[in-house]
Protein backbone atom coordinates (compact mmCIF):
# COMPACT_ATOMS: atom_id res chain seq x y z
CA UNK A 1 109.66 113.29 114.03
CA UNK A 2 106.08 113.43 112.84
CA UNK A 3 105.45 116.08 109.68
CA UNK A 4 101.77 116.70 108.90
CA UNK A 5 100.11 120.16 107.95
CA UNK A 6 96.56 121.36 109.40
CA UNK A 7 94.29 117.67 110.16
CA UNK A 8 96.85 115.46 108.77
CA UNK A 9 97.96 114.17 112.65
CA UNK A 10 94.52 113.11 112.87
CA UNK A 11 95.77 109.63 111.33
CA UNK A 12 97.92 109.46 113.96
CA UNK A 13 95.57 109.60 116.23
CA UNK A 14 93.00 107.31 114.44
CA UNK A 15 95.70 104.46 114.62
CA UNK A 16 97.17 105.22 117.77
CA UNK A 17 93.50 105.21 119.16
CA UNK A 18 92.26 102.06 117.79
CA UNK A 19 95.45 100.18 118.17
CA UNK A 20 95.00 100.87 122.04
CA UNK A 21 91.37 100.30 122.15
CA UNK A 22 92.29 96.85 120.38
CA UNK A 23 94.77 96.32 122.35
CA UNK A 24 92.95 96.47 125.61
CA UNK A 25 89.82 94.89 124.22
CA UNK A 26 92.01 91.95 123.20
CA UNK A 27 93.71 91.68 126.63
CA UNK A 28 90.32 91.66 128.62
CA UNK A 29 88.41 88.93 126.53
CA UNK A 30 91.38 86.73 126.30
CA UNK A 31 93.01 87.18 129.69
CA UNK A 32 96.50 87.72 128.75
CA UNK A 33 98.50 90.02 126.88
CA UNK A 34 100.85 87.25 125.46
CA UNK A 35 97.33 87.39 122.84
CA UNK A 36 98.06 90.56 121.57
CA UNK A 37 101.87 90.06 121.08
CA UNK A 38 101.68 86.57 119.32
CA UNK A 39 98.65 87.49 117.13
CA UNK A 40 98.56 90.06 114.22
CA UNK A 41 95.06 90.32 113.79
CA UNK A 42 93.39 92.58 116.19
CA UNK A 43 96.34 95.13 114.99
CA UNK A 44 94.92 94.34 111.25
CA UNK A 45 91.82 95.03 112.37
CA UNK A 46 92.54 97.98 113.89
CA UNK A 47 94.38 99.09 111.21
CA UNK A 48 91.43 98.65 108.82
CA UNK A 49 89.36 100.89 111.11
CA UNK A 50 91.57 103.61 111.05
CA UNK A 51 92.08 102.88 107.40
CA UNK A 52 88.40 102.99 106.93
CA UNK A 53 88.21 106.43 109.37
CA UNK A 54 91.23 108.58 107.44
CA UNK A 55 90.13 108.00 103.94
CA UNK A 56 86.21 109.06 105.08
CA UNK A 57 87.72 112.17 107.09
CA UNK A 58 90.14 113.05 104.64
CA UNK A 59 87.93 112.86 101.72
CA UNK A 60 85.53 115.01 103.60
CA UNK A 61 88.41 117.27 103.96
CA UNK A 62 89.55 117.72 100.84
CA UNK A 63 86.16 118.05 99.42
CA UNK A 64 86.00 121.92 101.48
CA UNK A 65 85.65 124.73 99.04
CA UNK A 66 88.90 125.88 97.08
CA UNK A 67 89.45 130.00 97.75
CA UNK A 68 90.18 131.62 94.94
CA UNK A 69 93.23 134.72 95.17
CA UNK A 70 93.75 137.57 92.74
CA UNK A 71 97.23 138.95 92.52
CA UNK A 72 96.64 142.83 92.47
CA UNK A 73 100.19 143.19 90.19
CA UNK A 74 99.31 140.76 87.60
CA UNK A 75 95.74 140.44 88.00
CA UNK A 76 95.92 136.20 87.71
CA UNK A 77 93.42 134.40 89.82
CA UNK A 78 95.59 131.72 92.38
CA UNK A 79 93.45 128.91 93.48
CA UNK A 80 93.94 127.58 96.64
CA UNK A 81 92.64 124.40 98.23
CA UNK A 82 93.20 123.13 101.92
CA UNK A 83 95.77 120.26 101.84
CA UNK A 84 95.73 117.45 105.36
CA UNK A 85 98.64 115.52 105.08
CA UNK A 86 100.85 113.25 107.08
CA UNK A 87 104.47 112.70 106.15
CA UNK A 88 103.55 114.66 102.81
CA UNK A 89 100.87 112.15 101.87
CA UNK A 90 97.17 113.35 101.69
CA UNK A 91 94.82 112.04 104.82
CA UNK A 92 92.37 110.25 102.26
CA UNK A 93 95.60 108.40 100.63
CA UNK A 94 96.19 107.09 103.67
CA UNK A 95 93.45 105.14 104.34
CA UNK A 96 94.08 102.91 101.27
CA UNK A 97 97.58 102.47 102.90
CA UNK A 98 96.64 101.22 106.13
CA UNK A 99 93.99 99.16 104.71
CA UNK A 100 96.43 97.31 102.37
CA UNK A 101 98.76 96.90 105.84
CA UNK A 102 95.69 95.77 107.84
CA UNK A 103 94.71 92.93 105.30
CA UNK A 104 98.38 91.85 104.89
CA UNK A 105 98.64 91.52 108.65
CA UNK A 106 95.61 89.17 109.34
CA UNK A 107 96.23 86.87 105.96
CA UNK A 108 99.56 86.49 107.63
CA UNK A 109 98.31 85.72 111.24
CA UNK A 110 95.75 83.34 109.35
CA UNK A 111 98.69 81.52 107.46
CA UNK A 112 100.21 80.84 110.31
């Protein structure tokens, strides 16, 4: 089960999307797919892309104007601001995530 509120799925979508793209990029110029399933670096690579692509969109995001409320009872202003999150972690969060995951998985396909 996926949880996200409003954009937050588009991180989803980033990796899924660039995961296949690598994927079938890495199958064509090598001629196999036993490339892609013995090697973790066009995955890293991947992974920094989307990395790169949530924290940009989600920053972008979560730099859209705040709305402000006033409760009629009480008078108190309530601010609120737009929140794009995946599993209950802000899009622009993530990108630092998958960017610490992509350059894990290519120094470890580079020790190998």
């Amino acid at each position: 089960m996926i949880i996200w509120s409003r954009l937050g799925v588009l991180v989803a979508v980033f990796v899924f999307g660039f995961s296949l793209i690598a994927n079938l990029l890495t199958d064509h110029y090598t001629g196999s797919e036993d490339y892609w399933n013995v090697h973790n670096w066009p995955l890293g690579v991947s992974l920094l892309v989307s990395g790169l692509l949530s924290w940009a969109v989600g920053s972008w995001l979560a730099s859209a104007k705040t709305k402000t409320f006033i409760d009629k009872e009480t008078g108190e202003e309530i601010a609120v601001s737009p929140s794009h999150t995946l599993f209950f972690i802000k899009m622009h969060w993530w990108g630092p995530i998958l960017l610490a995951i992509g350059v894990a998985l290519i120094v470890l396909d580079v020790m190998k």
